[in-house]
C-alpha atoms as a PDB file:
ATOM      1  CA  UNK A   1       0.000   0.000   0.000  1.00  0.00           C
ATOM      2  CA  UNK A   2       1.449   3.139  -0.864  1.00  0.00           C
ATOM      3  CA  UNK A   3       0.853   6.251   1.251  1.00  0.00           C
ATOM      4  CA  UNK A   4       0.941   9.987   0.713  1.00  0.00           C
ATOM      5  CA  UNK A   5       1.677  12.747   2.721  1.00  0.00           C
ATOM      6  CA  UNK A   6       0.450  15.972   2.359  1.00  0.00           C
ATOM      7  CA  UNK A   7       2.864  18.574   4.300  1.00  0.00           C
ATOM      8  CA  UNK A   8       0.560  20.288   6.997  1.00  0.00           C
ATOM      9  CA  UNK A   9       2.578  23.668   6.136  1.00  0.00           C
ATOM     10  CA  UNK A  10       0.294  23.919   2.970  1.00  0.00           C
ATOM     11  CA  UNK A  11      -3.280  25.420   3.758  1.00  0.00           C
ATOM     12  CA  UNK A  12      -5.506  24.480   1.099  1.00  0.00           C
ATOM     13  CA  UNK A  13      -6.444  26.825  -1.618  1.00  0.00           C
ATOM     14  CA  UNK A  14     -10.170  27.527  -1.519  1.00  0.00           C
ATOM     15  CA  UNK A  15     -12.248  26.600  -4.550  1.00  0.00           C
ATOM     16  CA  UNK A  16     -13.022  29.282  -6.925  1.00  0.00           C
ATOM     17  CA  UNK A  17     -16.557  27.963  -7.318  1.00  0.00           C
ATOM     18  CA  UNK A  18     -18.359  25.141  -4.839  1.00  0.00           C
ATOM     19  CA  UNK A  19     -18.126  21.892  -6.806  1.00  0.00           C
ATOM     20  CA  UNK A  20     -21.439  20.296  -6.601  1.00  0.00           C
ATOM     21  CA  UNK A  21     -22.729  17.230  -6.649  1.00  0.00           C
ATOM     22  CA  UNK A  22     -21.734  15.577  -9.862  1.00  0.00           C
ATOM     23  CA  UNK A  23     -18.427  17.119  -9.239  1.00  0.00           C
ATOM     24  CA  UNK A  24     -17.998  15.395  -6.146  1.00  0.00           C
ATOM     25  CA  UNK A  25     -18.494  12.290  -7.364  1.00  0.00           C
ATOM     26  CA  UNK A  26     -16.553  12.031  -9.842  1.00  0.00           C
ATOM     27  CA  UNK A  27     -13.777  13.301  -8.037  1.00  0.00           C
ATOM     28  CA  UNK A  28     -13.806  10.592  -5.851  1.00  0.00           C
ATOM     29  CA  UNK A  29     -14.867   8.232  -8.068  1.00  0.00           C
ATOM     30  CA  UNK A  30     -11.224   8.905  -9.907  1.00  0.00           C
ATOM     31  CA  UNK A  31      -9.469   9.021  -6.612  1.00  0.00           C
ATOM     32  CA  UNK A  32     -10.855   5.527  -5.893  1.00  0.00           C
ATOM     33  CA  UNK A  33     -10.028   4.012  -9.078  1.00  0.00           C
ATOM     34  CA  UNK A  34      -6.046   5.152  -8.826  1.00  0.00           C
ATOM     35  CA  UNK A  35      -5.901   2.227  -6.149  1.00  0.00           C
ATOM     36  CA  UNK A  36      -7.864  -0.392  -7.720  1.00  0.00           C
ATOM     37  CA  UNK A  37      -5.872   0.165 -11.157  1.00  0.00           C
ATOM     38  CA  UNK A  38      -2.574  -0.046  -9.680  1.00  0.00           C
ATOM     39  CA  UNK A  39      -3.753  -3.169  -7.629  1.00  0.00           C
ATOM     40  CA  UNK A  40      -5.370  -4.567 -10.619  1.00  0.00           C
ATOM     41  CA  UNK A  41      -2.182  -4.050 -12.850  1.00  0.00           C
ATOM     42  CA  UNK A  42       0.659  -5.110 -10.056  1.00  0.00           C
ATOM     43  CA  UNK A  43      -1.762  -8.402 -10.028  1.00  0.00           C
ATOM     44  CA  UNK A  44      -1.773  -9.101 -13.717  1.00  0.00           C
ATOM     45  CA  UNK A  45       1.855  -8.546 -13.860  1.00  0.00           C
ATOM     46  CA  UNK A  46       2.160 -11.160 -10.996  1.00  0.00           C
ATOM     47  CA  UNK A  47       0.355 -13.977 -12.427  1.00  0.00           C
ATOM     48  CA  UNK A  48       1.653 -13.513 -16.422  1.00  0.00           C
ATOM     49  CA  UNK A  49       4.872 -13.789 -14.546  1.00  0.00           C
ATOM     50  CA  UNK A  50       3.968 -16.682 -13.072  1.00  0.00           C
ATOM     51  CA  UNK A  51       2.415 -18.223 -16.132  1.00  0.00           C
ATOM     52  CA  UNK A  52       4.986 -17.583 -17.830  1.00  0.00           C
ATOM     53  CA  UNK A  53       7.736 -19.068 -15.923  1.00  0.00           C
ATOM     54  CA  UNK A  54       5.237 -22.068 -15.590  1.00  0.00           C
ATOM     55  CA  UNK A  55       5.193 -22.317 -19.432  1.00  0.00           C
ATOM     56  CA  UNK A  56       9.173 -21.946 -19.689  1.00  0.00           C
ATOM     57  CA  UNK A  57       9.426 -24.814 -17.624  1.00  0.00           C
ATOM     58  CA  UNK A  58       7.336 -26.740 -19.355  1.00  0.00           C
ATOM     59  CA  UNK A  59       9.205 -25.961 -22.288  1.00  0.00           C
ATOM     60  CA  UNK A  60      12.496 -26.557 -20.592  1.00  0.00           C
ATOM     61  CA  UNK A  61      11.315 -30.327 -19.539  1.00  0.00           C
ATOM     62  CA  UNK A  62      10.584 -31.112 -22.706  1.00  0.00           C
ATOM     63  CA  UNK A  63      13.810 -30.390 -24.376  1.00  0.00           C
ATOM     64  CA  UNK A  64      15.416 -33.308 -25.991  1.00  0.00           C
ATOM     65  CA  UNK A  65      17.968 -34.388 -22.888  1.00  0.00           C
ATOM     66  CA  UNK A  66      22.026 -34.428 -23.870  1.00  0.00           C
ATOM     67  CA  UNK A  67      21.231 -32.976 -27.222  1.00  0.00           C
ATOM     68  CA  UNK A  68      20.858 -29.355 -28.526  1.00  0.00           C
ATOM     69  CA  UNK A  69      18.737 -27.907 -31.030  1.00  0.00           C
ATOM     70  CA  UNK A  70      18.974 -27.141 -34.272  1.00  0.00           C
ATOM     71  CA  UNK A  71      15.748 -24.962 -35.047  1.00  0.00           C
ATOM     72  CA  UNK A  72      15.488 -23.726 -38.714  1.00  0.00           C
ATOM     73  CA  UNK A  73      12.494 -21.796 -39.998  1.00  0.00           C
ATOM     74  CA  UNK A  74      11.852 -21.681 -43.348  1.00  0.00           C
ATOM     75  CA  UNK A  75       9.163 -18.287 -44.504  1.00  0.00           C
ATOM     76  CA  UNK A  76       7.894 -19.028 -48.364  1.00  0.00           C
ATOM     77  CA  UNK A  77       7.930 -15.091 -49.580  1.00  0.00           C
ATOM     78  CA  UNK A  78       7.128 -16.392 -53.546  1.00  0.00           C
ATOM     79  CA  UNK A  79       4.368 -14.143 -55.238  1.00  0.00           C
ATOM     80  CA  UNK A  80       1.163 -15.347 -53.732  1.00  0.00           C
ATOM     81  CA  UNK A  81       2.984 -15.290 -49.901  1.00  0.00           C
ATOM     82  CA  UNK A  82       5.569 -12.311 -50.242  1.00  0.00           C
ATOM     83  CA  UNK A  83       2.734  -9.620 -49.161  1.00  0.00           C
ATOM     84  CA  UNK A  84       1.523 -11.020 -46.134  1.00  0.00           C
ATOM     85  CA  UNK A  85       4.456 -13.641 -45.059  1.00  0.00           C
ATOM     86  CA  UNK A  86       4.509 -11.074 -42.133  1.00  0.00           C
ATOM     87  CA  UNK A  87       1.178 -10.660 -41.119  1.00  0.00           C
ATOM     88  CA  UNK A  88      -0.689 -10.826 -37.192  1.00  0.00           C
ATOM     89  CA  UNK A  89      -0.127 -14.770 -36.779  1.00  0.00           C
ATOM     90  CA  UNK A  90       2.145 -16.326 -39.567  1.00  0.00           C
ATOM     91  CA  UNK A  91       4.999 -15.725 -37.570  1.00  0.00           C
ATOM     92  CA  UNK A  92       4.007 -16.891 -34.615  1.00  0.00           C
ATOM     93  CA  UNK A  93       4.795 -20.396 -35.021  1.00  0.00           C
ATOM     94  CA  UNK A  94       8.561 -18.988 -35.787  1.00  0.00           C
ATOM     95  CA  UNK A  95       7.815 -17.034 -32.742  1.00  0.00           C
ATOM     96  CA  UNK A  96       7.203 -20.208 -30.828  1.00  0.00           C
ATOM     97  CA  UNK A  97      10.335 -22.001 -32.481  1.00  0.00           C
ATOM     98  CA  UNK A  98      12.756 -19.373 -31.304  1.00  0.00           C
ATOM     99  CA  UNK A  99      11.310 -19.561 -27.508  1.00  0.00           C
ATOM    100  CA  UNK A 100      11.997 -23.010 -27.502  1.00  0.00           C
ATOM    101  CA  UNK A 101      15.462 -23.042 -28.980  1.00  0.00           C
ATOM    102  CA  UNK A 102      16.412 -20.213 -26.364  1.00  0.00           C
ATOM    103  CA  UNK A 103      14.794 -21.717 -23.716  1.00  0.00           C
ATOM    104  CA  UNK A 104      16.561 -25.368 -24.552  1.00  0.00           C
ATOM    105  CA  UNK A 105      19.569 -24.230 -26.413  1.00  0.00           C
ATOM    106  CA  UNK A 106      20.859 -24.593 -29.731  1.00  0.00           C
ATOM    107  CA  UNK A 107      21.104 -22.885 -33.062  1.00  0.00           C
ATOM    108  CA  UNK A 108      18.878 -21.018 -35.350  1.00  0.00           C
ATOM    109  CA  UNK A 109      18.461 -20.277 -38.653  1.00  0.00           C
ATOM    110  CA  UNK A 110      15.335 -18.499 -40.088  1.00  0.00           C
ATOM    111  CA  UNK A 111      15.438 -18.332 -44.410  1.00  0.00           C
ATOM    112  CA  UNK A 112      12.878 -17.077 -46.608  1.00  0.00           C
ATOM    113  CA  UNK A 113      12.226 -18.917 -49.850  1.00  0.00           C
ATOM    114  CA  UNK A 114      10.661 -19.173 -52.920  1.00  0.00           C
ATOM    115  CA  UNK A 115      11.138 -21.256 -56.209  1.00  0.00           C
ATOM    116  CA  UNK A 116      13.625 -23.480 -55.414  1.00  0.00           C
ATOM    117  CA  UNK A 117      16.723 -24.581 -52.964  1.00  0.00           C
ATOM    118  CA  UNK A 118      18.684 -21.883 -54.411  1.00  0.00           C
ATOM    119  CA  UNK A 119      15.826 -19.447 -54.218  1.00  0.00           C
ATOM    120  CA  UNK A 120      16.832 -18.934 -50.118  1.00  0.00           C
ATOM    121  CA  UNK A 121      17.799 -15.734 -48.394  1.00  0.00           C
ATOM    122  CA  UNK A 122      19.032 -15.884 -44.794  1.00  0.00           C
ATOM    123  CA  UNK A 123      17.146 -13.492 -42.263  1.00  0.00           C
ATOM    124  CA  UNK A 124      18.637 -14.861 -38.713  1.00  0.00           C
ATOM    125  CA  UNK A 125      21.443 -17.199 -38.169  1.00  0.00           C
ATOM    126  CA  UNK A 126      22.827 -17.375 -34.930  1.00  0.00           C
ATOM    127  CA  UNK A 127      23.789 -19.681 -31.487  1.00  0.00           C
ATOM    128  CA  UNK A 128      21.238 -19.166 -28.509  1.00  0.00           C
ATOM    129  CA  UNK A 129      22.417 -19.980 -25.061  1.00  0.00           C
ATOM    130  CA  UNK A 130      20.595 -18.173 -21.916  1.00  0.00           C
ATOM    131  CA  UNK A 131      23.302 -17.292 -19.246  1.00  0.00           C
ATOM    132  CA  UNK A 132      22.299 -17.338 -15.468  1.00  0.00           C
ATOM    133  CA  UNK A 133      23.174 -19.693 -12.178  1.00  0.00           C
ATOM    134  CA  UNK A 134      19.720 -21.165 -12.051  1.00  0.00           C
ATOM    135  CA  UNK A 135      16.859 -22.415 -14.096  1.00  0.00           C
ATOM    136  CA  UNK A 136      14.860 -19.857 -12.665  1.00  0.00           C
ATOM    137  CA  UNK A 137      17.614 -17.404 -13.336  1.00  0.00           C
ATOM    138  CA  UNK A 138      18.021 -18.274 -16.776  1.00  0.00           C
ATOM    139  CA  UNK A 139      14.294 -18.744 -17.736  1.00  0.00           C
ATOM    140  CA  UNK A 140      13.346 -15.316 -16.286  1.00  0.00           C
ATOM    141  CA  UNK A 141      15.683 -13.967 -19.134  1.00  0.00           C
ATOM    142  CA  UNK A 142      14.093 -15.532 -22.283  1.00  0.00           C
ATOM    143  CA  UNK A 143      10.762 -13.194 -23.187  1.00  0.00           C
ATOM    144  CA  UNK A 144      13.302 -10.545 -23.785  1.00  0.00           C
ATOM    145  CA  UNK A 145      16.455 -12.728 -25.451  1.00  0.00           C
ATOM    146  CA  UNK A 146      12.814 -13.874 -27.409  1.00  0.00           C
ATOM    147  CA  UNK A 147      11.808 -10.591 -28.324  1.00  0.00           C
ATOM    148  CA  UNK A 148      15.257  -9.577 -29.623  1.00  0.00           C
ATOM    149  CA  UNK A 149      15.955 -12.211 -31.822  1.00  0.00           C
ATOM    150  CA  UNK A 150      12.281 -11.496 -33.331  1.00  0.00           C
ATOM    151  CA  UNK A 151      12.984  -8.322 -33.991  1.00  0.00           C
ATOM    152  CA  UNK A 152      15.649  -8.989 -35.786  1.00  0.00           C
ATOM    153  CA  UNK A 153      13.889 -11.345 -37.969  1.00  0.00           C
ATOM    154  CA  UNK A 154      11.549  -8.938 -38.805  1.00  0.00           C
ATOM    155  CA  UNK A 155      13.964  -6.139 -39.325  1.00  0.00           C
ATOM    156  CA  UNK A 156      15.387  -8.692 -41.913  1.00  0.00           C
ATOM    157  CA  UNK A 157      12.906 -10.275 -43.935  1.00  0.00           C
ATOM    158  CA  UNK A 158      11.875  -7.671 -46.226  1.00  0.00           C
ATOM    159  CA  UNK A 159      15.361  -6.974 -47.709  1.00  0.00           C
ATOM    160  CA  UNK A 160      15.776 -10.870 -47.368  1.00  0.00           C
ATOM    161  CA  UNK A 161      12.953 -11.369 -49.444  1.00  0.00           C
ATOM    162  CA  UNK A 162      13.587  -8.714 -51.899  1.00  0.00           C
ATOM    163  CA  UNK A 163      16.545 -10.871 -53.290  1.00  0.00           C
ATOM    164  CA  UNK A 164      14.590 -13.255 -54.532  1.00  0.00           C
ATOM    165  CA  UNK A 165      12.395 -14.273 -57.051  1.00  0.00           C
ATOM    166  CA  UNK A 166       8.348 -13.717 -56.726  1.00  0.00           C
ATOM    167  CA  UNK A 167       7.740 -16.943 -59.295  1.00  0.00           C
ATOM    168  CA  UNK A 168       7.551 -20.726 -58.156  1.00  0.00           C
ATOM    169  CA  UNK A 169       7.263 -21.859 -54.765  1.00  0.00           C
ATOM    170  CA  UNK A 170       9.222 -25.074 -54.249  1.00  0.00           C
ATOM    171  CA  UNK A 171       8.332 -26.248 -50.167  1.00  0.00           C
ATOM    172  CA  UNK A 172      10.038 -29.325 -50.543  1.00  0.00           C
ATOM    173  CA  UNK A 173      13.107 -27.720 -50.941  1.00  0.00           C
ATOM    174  CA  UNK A 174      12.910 -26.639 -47.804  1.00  0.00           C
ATOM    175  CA  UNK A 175      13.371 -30.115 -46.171  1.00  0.00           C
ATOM    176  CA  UNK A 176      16.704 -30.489 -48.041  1.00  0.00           C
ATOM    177  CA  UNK A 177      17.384 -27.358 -46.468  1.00  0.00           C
ATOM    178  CA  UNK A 178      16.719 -28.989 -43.278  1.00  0.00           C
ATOM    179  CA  UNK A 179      18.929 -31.309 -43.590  1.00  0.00           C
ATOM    180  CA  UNK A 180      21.912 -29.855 -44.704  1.00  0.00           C
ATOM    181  CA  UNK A 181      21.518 -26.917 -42.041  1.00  0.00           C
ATOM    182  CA  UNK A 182      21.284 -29.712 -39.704  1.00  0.00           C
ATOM    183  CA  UNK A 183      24.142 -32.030 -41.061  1.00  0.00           C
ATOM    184  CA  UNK A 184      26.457 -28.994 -40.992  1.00  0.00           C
ATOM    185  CA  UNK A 185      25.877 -28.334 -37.299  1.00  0.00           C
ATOM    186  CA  UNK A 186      26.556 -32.366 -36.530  1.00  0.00           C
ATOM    187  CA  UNK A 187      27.533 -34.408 -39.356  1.00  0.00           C
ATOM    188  CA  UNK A 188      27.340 -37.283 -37.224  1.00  0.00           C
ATOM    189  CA  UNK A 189      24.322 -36.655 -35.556  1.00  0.00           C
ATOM    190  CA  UNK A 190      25.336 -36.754 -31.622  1.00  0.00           C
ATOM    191  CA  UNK A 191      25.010 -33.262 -30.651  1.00  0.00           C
ATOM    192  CA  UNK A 192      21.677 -31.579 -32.372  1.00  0.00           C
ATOM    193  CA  UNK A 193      17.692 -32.500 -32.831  1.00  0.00           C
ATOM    194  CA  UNK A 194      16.221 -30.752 -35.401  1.00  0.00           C
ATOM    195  CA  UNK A 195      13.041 -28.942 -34.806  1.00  0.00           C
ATOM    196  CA  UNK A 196      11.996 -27.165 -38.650  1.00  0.00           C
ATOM    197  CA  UNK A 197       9.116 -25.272 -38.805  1.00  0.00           C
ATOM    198  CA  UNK A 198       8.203 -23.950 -42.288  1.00  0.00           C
ATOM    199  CA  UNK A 199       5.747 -21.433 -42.812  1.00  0.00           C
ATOM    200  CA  UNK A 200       3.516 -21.540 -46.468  1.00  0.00           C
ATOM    201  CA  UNK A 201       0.471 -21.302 -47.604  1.00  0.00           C
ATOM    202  CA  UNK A 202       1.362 -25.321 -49.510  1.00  0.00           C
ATOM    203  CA  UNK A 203       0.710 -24.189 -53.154  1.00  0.00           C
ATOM    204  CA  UNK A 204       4.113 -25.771 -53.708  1.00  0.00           C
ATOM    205  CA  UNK A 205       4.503 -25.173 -57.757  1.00  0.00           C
ATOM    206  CA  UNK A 206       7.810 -26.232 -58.699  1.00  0.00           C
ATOM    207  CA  UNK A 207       8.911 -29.639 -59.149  1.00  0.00           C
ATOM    208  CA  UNK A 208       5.835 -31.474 -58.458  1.00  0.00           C
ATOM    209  CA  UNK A 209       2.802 -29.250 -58.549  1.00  0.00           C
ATOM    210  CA  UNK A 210      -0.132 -28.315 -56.367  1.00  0.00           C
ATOM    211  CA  UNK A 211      -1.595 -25.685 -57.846  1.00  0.00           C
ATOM    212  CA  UNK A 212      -4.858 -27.955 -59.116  1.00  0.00           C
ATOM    213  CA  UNK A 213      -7.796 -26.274 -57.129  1.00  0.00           C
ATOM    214  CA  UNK A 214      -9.141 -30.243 -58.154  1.00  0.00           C
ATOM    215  CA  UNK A 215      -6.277 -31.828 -56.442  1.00  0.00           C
ATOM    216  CA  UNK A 216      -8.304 -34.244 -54.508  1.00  0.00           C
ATOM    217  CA  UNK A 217      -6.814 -36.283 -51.261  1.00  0.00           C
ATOM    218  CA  UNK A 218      -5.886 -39.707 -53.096  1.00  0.00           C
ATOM    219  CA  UNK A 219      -4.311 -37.882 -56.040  1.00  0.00           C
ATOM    220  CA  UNK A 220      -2.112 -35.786 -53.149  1.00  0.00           C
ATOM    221  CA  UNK A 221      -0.969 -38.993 -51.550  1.00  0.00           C
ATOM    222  CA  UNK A 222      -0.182 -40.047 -54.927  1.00  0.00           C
ATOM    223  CA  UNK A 223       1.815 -37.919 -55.673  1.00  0.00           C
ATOM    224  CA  UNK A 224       3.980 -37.796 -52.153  1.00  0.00           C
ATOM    225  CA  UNK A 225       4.907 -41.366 -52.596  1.00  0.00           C
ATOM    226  CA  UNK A 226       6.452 -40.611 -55.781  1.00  0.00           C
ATOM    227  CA  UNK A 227       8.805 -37.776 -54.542  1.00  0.00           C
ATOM    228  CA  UNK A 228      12.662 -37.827 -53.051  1.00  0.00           C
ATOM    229  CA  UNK A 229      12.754 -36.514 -49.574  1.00  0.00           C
ATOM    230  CA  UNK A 230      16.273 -36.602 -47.171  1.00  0.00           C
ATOM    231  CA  UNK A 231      16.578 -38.438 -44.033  1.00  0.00           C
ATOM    232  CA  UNK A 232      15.576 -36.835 -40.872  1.00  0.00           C
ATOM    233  CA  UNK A 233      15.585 -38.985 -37.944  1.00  0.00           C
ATOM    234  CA  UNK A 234      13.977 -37.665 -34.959  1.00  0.00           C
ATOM    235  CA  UNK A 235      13.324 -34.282 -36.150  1.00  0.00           C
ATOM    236  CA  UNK A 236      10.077 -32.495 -35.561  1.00  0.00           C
ATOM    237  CA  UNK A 237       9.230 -31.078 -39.177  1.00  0.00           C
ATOM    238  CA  UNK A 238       6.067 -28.202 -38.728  1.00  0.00           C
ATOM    239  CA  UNK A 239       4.017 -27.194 -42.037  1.00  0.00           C
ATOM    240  CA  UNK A 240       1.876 -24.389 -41.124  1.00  0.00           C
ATOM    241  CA  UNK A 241       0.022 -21.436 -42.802  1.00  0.00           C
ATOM    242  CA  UNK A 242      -1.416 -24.443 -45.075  1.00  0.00           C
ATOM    243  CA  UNK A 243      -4.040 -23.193 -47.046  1.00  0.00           C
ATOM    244  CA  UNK A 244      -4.149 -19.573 -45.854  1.00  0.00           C
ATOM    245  CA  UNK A 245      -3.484 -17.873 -49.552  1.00  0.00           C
ATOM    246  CA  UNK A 246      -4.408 -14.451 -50.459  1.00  0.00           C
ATOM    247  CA  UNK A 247      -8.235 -13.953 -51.204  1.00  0.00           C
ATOM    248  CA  UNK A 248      -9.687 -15.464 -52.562  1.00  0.00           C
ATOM    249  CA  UNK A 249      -9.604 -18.630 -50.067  1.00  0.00           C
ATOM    250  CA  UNK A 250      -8.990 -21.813 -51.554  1.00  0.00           C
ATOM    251  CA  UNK A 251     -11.882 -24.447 -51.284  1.00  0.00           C
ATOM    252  CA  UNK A 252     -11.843 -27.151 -48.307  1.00  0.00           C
ATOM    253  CA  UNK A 253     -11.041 -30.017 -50.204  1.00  0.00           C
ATOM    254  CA  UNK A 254      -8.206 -28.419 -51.906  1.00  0.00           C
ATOM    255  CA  UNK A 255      -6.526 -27.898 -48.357  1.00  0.00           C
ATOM    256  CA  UNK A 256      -7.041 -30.860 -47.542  1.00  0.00           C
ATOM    257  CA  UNK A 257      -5.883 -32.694 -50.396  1.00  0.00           C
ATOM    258  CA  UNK A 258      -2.639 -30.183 -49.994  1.00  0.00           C
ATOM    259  CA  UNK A 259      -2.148 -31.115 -46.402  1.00  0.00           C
ATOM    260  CA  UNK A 260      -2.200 -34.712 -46.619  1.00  0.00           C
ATOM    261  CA  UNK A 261       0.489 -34.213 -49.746  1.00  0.00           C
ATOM    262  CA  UNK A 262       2.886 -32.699 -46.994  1.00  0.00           C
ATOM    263  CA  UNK A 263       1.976 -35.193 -44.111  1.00  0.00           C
ATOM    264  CA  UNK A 264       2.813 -38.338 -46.037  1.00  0.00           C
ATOM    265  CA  UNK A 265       5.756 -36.150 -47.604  1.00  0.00           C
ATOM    266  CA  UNK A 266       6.716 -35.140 -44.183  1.00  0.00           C
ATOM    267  CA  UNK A 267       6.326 -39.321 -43.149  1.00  0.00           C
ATOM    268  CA  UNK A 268       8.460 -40.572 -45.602  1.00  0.00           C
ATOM    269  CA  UNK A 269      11.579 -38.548 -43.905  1.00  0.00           C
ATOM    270  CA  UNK A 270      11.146 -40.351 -40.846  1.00  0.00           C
ATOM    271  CA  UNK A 271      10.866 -37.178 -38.733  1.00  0.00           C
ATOM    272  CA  UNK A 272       9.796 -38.123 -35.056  1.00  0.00           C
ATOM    273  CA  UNK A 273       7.096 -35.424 -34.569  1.00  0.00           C
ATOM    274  CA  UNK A 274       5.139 -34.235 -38.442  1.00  0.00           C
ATOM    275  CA  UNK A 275       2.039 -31.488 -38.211  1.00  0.00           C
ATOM    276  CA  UNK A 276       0.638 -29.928 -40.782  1.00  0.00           C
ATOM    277  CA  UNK A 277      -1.798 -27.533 -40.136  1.00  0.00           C
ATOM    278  CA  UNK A 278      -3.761 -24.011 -40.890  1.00  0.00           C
ATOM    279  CA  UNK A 279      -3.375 -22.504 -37.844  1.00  0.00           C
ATOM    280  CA  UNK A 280      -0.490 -23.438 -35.222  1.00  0.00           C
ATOM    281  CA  UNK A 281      -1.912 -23.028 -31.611  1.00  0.00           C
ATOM    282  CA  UNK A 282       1.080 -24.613 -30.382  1.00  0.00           C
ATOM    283  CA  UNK A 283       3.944 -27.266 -29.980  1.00  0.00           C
END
């Protein structure tokens, strides 16, 4: 409770004009609010705190034990994606990617991409380690070593994106990408997990094409079994943003046809953990 004291040296200035009543009460009624809003706010700040650190240590238990990580995100800017690759809630997933990889330690690489491997721009490459004695210690460090590296990613994308090419979109690409970002970290595989989360709206058009608005779900499958993906052993591969194109919005079956393309894709590299999905609440 805070207290204030008025010096007792100061006589009080007489009111020009008698408030009345309406006066009154809303002069107290602001005095009396001062309290409950700074009460209010210290409370909120308490228990996001406390959810927070809750959530970091949920994170923190879940990281892969005697291993890093090697998180890569992989942001399809091609022509239908470039204009809203950054809009409220596509990079949130990325958001949730870097967390994790400061929270449990690693290496990060975010690239944005469009028709091909060689269509790939780096926006954030760097090693994320949070100093501090504790768990506690270190944990209570992360929304801002978080916040930082995000801003940096979006700092970067636009001129990342700007160097390459609005045609093709080539997705699969990016799981090649995957694995030589990971294979470069640990050729022999002791050190890092990979966790790859890559952003696009799935109208992958080079290569093997998707852009049928008829594709249906067995001609999708189809067509996965018949393409070359690397190796990733225990990875967790994330496709979201599926299906969320520039108006107008594709039709129902279409997305799903295009997500089960990417799920048995995503299979057939033997990744521990595949999701492919619209909207990412989570991990």
């Amino acid at each position: 409770m805070t207290y204030i004291n008025v010096p007792a040296a100061s006589p009080p200035v007489p009111p020009t004009k008698t408030p009345n009543l309406f006066d009154r009460a809303r002069t107290a009624a602001a005095l009396l609010a001062v309290p409950i809003a700074m009460t209010l706010a210290s409370g909120c700040a308490q228990t996001a705190g406390l959810v927070n650190l809750a959530d970091a240590k949920q994170i923190a238990a879940s990281c892969p034990e005697g291993h890093q990580l090697a998180g890569r995100a992989a942001i399809d800017v091609s022509t239908h994606m470039r204009a809203i690759a950054a809009d409220a809630g596509r990079l949130d997933p990325v958001r949730r990617l870097v967390r994790r990889v400061v929270i449990c330690g690693g290496s990060l690489r975010v690239d944005a991409f469009s028709g091909s491997s060689a269509a790939t721009a780096n926006v954030y490459d760097g090693d994320l380690h949070l100093p501090g004695a504790t768990e506690n210690a270190r944990l209570r460090r992360e929304p801002a070593e978080t916040d930082e590296v995000m801003a940096q990613i979006r700092k970067n994308l636009p001129d990342a994106a700007a160097k390459l090419p609005l045609t093709g979109s080539d997705v699969l690409a990016q799981l090649g990408m995957d694995a030589e970002y990971t294979e470069g970290l640990d050729p022999d595989g002791s050190r890092y997990v990979l966790d790859s989360v890559i952003v696009t709206d799935g109208v992958q058009s080079a290569g093997v094409s998707l852009i049928d608005p008829t594709l249906t779900v067995e001609r999708a499958i189809a067509l996965a079994k018949q393409v070359h993906v690397p190796k990733l052993p225990g990875a967790s591969v994330q496709f979201t943003s599926i299906g969320k194109t520039a108006d107008p919005a594709p039709p129902t079956a279409y997305v799903d046809a295009v997500k089960a393309f990417f799920t048995r894709a995503c299979a057939n590299t033997g990744a521990a953990r595949c999701s492919v999905v619209t909207d990412a609440a989570g991990r």
